[in-house]
C-alpha atoms as a PDB file:
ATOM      1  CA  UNK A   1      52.833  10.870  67.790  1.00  0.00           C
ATOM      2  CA  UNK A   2      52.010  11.971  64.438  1.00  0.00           C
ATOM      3  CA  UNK A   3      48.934  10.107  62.431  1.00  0.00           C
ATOM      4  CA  UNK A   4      50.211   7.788  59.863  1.00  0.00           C
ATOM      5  CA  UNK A   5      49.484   8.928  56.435  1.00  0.00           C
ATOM      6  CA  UNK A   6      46.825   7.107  54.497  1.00  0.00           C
ATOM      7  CA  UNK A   7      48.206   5.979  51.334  1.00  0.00           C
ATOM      8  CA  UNK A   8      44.963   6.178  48.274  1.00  0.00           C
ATOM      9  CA  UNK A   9      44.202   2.174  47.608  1.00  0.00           C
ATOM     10  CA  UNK A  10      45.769   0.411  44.939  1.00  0.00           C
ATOM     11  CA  UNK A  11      44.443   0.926  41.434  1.00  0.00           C
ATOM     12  CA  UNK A  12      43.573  -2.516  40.128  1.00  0.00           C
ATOM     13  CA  UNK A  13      42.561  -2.879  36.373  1.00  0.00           C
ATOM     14  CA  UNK A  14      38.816  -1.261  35.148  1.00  0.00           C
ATOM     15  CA  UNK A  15      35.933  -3.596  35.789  1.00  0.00           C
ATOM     16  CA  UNK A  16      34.044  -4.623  32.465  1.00  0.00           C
ATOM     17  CA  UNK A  17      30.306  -4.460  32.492  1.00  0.00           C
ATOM     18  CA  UNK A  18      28.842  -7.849  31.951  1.00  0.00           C
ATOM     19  CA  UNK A  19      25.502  -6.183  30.198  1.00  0.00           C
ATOM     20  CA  UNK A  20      25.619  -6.791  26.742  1.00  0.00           C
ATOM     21  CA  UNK A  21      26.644  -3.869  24.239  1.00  0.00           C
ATOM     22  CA  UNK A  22      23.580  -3.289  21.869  1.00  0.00           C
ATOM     23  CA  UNK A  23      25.008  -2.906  18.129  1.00  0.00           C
ATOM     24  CA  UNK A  24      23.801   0.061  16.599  1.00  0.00           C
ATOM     25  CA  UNK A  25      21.189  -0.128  14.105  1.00  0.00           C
ATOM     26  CA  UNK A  26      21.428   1.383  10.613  1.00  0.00           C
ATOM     27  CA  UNK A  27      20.000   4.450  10.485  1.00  0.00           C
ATOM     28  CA  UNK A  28      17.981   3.900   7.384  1.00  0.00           C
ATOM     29  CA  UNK A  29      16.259   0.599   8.586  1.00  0.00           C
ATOM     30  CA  UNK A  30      12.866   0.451   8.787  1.00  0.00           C
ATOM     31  CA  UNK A  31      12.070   4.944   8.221  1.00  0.00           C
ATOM     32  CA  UNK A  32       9.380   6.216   6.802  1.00  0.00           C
ATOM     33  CA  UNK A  33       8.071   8.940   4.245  1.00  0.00           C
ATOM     34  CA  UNK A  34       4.871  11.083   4.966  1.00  0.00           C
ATOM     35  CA  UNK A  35       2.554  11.767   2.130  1.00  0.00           C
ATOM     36  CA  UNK A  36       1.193  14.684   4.004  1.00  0.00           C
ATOM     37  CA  UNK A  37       2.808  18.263   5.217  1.00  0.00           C
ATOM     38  CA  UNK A  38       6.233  18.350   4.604  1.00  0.00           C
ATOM     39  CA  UNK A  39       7.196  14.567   3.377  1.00  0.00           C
ATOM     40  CA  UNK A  40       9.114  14.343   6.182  1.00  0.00           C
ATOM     41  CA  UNK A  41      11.776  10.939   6.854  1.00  0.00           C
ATOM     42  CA  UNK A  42      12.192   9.318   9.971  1.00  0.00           C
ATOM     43  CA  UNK A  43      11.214   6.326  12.277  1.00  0.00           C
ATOM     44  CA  UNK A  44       7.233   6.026  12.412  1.00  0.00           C
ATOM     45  CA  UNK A  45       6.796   7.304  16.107  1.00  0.00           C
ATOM     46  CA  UNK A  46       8.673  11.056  14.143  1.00  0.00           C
ATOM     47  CA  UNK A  47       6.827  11.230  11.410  1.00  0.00           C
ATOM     48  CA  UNK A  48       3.476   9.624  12.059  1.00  0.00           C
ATOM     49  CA  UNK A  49       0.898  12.186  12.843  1.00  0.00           C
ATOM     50  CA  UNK A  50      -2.875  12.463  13.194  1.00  0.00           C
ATOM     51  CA  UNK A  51      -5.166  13.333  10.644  1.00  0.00           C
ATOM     52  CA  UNK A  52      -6.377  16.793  12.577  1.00  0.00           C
ATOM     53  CA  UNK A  53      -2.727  17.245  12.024  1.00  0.00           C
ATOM     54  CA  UNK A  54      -2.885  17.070   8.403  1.00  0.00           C
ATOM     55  CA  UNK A  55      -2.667  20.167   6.533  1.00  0.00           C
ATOM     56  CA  UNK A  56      -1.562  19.274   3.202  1.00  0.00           C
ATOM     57  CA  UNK A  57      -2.314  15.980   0.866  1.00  0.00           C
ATOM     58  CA  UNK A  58       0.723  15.119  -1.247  1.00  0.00           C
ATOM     59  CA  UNK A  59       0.181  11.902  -2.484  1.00  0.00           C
ATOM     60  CA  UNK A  60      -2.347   8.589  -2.357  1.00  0.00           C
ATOM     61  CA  UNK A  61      -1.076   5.045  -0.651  1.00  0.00           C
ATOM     62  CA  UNK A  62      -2.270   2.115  -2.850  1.00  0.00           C
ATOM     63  CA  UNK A  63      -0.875  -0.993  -0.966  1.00  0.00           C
ATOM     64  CA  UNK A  64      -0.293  -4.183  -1.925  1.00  0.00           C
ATOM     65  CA  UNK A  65      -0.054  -6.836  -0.202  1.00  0.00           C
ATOM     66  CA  UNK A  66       1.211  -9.994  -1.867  1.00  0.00           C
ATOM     67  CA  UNK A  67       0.727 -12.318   0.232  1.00  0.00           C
ATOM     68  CA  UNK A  68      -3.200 -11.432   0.932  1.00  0.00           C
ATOM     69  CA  UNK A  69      -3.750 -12.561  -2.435  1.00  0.00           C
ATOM     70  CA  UNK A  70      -4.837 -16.325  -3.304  1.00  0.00           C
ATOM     71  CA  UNK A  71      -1.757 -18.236  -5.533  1.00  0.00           C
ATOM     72  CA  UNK A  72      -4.142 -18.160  -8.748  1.00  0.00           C
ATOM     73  CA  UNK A  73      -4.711 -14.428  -8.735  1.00  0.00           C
ATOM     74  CA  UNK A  74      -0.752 -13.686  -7.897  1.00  0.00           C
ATOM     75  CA  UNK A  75      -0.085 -15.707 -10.284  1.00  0.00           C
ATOM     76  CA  UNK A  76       2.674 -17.823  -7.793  1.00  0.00           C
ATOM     77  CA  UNK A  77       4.146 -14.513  -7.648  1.00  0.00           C
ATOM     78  CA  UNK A  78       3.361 -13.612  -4.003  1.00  0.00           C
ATOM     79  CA  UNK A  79       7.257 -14.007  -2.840  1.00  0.00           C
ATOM     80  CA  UNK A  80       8.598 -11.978  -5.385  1.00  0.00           C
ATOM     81  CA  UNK A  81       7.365  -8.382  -5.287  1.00  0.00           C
ATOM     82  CA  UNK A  82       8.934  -6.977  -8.672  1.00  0.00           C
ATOM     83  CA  UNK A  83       7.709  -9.866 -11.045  1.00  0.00           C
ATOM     84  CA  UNK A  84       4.256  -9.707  -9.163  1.00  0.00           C
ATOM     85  CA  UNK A  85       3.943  -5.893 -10.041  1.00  0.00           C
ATOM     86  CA  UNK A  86       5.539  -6.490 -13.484  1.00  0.00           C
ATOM     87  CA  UNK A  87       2.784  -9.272 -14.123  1.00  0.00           C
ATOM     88  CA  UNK A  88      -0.544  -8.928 -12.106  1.00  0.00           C
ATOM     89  CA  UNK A  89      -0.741  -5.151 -10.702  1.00  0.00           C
ATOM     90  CA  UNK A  90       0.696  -2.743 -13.492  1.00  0.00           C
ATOM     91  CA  UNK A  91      -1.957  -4.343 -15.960  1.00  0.00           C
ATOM     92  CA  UNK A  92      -4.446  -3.263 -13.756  1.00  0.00           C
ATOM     93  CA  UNK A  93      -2.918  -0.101 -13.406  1.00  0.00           C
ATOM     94  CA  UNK A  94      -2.195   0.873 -16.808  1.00  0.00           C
ATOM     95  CA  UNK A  95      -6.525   0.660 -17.104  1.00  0.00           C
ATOM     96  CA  UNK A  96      -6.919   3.925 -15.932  1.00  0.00           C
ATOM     97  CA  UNK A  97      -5.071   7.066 -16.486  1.00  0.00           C
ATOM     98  CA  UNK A  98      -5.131   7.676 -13.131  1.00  0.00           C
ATOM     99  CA  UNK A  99      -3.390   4.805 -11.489  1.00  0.00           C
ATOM    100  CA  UNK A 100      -1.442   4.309 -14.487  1.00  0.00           C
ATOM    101  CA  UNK A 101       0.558   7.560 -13.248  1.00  0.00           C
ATOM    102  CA  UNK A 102       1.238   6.100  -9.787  1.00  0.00           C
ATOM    103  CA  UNK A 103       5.181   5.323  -8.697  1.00  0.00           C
ATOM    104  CA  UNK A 104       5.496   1.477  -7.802  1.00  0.00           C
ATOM    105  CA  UNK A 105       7.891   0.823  -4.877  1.00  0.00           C
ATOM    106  CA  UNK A 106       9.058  -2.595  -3.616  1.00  0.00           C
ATOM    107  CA  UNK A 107       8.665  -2.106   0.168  1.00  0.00           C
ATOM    108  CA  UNK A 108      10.696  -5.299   0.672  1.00  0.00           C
ATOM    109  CA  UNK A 109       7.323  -7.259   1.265  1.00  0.00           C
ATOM    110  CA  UNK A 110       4.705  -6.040  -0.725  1.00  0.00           C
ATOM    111  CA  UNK A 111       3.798  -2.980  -3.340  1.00  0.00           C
ATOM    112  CA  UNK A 112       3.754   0.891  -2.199  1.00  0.00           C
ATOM    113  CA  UNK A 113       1.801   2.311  -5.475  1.00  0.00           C
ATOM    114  CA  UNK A 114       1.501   6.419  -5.136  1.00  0.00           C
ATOM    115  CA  UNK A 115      -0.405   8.851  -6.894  1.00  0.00           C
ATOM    116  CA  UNK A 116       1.427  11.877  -6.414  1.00  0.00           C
ATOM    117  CA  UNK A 117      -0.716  15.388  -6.015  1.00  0.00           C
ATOM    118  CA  UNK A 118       0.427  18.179  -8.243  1.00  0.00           C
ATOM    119  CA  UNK A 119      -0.351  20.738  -6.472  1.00  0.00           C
ATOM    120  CA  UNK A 120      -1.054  18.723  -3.315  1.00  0.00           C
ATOM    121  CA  UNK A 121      -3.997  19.802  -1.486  1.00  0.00           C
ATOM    122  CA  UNK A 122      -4.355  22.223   0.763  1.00  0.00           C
ATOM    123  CA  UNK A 123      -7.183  21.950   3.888  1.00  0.00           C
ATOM    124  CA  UNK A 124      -8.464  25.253   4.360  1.00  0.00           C
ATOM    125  CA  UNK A 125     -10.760  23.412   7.212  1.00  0.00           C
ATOM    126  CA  UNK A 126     -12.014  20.193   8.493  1.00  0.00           C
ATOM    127  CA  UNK A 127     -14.461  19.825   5.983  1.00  0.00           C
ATOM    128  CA  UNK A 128     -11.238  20.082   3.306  1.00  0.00           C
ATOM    129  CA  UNK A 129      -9.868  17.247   4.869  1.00  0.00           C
ATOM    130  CA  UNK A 130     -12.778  14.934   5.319  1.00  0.00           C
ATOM    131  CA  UNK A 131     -13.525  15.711   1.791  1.00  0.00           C
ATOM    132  CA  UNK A 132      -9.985  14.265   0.636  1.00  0.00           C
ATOM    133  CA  UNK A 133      -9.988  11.347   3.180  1.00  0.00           C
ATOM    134  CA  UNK A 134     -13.100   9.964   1.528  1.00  0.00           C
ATOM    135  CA  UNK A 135     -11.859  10.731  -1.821  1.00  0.00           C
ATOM    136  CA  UNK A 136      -8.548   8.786  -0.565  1.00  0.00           C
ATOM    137  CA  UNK A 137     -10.539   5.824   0.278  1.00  0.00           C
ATOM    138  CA  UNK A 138     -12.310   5.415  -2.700  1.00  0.00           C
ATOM    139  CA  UNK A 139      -9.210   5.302  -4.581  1.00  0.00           C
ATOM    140  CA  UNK A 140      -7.815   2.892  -2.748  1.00  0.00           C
ATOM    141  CA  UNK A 141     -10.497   0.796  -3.199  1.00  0.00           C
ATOM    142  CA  UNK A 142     -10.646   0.396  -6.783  1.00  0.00           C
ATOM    143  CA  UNK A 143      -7.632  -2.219  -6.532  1.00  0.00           C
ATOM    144  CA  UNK A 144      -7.173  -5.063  -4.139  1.00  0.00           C
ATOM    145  CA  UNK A 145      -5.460  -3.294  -1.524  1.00  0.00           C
ATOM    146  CA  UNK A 146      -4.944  -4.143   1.861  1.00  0.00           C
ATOM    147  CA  UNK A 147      -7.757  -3.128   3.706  1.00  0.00           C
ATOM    148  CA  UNK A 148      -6.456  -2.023   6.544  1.00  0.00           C
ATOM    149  CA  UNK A 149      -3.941   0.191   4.987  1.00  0.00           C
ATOM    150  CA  UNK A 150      -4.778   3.764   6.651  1.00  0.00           C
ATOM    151  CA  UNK A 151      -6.051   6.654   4.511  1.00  0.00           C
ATOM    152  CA  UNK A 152      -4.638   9.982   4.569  1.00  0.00           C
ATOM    153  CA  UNK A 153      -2.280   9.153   7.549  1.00  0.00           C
ATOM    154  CA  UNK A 154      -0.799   6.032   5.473  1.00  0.00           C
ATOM    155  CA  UNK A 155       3.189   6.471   5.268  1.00  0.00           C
ATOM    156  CA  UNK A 156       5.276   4.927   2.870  1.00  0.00           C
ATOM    157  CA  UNK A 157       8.800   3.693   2.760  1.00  0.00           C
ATOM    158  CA  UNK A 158      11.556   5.892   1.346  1.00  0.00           C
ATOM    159  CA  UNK A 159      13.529   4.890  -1.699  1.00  0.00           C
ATOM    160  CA  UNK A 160      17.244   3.410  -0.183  1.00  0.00           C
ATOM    161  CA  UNK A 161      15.639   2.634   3.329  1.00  0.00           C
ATOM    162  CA  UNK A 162      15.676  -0.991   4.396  1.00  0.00           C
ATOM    163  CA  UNK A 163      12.998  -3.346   5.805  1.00  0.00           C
ATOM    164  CA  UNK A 164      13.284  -4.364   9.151  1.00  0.00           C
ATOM    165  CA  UNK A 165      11.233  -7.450   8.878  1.00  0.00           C
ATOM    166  CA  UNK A 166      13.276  -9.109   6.122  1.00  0.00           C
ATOM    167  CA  UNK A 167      16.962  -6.905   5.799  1.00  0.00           C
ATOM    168  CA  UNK A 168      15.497  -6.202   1.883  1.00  0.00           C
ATOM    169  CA  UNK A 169      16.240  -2.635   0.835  1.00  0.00           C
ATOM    170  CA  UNK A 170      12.758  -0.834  -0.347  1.00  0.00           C
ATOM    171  CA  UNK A 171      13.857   0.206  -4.811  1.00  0.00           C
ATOM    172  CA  UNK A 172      11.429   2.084  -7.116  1.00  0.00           C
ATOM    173  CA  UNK A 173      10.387  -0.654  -9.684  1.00  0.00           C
ATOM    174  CA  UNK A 174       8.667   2.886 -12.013  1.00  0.00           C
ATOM    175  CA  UNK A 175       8.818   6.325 -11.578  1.00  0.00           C
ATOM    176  CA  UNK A 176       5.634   8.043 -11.444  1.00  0.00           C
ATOM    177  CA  UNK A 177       4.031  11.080 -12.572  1.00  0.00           C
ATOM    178  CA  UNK A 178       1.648  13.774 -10.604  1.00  0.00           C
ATOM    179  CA  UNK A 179      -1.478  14.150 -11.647  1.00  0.00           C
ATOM    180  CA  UNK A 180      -3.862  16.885 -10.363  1.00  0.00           C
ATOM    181  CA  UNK A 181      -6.227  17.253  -7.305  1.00  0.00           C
ATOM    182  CA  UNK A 182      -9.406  17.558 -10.339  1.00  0.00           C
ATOM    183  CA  UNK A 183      -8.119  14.584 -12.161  1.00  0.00           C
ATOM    184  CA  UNK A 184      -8.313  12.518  -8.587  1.00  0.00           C
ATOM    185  CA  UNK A 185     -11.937  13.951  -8.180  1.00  0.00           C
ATOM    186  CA  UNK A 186     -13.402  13.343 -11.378  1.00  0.00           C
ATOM    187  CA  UNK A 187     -12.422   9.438 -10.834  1.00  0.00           C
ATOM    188  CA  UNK A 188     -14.088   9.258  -7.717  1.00  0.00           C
ATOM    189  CA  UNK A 189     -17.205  10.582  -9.810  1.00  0.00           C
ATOM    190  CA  UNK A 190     -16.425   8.070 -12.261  1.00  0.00           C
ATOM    191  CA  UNK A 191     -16.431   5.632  -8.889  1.00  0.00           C
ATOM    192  CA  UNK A 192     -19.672   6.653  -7.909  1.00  0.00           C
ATOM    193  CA  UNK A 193     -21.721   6.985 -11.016  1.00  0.00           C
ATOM    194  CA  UNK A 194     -20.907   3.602 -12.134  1.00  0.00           C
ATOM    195  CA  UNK A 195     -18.821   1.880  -9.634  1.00  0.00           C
ATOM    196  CA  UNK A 196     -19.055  -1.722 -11.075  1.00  0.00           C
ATOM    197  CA  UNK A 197     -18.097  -0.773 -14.646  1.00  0.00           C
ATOM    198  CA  UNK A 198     -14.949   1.688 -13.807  1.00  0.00           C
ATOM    199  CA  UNK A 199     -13.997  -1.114 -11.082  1.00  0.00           C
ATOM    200  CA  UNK A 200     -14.112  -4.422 -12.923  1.00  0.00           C
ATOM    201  CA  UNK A 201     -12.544  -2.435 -16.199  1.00  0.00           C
ATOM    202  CA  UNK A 202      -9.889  -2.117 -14.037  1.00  0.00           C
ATOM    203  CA  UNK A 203      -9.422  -5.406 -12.470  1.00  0.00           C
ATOM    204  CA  UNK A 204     -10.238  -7.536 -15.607  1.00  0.00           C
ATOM    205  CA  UNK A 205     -10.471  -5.090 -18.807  1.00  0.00           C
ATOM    206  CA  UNK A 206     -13.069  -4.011 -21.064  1.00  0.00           C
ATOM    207  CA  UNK A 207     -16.172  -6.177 -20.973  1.00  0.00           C
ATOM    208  CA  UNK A 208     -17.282  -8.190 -22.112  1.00  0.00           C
ATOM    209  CA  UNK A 209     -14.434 -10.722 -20.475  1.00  0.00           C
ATOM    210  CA  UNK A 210     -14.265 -14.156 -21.381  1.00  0.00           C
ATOM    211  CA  UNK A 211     -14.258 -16.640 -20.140  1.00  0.00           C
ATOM    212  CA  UNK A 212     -15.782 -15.245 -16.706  1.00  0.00           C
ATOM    213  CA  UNK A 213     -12.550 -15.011 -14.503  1.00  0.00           C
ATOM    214  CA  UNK A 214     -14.689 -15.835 -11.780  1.00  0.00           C
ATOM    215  CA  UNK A 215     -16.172 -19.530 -12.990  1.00  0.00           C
ATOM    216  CA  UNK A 216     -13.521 -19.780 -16.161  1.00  0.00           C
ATOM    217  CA  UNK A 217     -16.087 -21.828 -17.082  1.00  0.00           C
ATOM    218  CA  UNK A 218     -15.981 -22.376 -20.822  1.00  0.00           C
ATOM    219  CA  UNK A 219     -18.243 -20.460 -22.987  1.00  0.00           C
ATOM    220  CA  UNK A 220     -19.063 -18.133 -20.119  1.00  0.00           C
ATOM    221  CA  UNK A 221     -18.506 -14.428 -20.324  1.00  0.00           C
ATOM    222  CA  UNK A 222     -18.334 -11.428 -17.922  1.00  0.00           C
ATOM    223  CA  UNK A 223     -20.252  -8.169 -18.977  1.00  0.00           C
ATOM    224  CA  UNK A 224     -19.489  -5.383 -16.936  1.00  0.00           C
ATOM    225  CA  UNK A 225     -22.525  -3.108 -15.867  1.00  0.00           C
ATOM    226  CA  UNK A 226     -22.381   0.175 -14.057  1.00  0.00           C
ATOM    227  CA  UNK A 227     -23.942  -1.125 -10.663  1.00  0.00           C
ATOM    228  CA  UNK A 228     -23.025  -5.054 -10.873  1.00  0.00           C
ATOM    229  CA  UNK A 229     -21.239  -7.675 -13.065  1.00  0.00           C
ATOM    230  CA  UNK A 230     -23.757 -10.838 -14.991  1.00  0.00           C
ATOM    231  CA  UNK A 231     -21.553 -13.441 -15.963  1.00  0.00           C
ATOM    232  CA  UNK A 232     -23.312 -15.750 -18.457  1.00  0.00           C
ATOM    233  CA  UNK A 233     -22.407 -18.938 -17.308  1.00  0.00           C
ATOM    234  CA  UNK A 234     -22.409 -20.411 -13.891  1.00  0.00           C
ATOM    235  CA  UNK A 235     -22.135 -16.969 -11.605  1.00  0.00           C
ATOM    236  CA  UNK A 236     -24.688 -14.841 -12.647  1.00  0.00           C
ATOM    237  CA  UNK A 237     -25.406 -11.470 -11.156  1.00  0.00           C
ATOM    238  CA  UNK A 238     -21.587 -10.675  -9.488  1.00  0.00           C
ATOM    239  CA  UNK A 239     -21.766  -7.895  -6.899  1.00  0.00           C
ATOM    240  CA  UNK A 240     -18.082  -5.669  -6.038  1.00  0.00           C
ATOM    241  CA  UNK A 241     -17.706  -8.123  -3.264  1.00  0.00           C
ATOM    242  CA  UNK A 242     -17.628 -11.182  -4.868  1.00  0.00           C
ATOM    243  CA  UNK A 243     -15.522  -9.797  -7.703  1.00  0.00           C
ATOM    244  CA  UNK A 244     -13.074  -8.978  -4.958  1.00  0.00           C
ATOM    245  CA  UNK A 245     -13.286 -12.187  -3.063  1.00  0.00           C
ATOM    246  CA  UNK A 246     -11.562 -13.600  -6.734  1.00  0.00           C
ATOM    247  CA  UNK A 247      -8.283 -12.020  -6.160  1.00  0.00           C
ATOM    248  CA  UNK A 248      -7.944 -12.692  -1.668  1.00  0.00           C
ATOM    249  CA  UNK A 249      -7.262 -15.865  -0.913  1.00  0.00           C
ATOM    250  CA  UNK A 250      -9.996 -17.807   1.233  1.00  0.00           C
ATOM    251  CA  UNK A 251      -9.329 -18.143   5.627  1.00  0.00           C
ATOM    252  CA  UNK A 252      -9.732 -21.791   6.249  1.00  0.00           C
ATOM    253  CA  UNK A 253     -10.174 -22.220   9.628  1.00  0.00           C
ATOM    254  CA  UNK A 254      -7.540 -25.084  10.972  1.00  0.00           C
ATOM    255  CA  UNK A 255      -6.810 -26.124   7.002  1.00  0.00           C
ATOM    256  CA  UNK A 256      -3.965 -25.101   4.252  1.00  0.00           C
ATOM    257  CA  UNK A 257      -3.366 -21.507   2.783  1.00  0.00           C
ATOM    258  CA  UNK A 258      -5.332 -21.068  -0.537  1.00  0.00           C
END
């Protein structure tokens, strides 16, 4: 007898997977923008690099964050990025010729100011680029920025992209223009020489201010030295520190937000 011929089993209807389908994500949410090399665009874990990896400086990160600063210094401004830079951080900009040339981008949460480099700098060697990552930091700390804001590594957000943390789409709120490598240099000398003066000038305009913006206390005024501030009032001698402490709001342990 002949074997019976197996017959291939019945075809039922394609099993559906019961994982879930991920949605794809827009590819401009959350990218970034170096300010180094090439200015290359592209997640964070593409375009972030190490600072031996740095060849090239193209532009300075100043950023602000909003909602580091107390509600009397933002002005109750903290939530809404463009009237905050419109009315608390392009006055302080527009005090020095430097900073007055930066770009101001809404990141969707806070302020990306940039000084653009023209040329941008070129490390010859290591010493090239500690030289320029110093200089970086001292720029960024004539302004309340956020302190932990990297140096020459920080990246920005492109123009177009959108925030992943809140769905808002980063805009330029001013164009910017370069300024040069010697111009950046000579207002770190500036910085150094008298670091209290070029500082508070910036913060709270020519000296003397009045009242003090520290103790507002009336009759008071603010004179702005090289090395310190004296406010002739209530305050008295007013060290960098203190004049900082004015525009970050307080950390109360267990209590409200300042």
């Amino acid at each position: 007898m002949h074997d019976k011929q197996r017959l291939p089993a019945a075809q039922g209807p394609p099993v559906k997977s019961k994982r879930p389908v991920k949605k794809p994500v827009a590819s401009n949410v959350d990218l970034r923008e170096q300010l180094v090399n090439e200015g290359l665009v592209g997640p964070i874990h593409e375009v972030s690099i190490p600072a031996e990896m740095i060849t090239r400086l193209n532009g300075i990160m100043l950023d602000i964050d909003p909602s580091l600063w107390s509600r009397g210094a933002a002005l109750g401004l903290r939530k809404e990025p463009a009237a905050f830079f419109e009315n608390v951080v392009e006055p302080m900009l527009s005090r020095h010729s430097i900073l007055s040339s930066a770009e101001a981008r809404n990141s969707g949460t806070g302020l990306h100011n940039i000084v653009w480099l023209k040329p941008g700098v070129e490390f010859a060697n290591d010493g090239d680029r500690d030289r320029w990552a110093g200089a970086v930091k001292a720029v960024q700390h004539a302004l309340p920025t956020d302190p932990n804001c990297p140096g020459i590594t920080a990246l920005t957000r492109p123009v177009g992209s959108v925030n992943g943390k809140n769905n808002a789409k980063v805009n330029r709120l001013k164009s910017g223009m370069p300024v040069t490598p010697e111009a950046v240099l000579a207002f770190c000398e500036q910085l150094r020489v008298k670091p209290f003066k070029t500082i508070g000038t910036i913060l709270f305009g020519d000296g003397p201010v009045t009242p003090c913006p520290l103790c507002t206390e009336a009759g008071s005024r603010l004179g702005l030295l090289d090395h310190h501030g004296m406010c002739y009032g209530h305050c008295g001698r007013i060290s960098l520190g203190l004049a900082f402490s004015h525009f970050f709001k307080a950390i109360k342990v267990g209590g409200p937000e300042s």
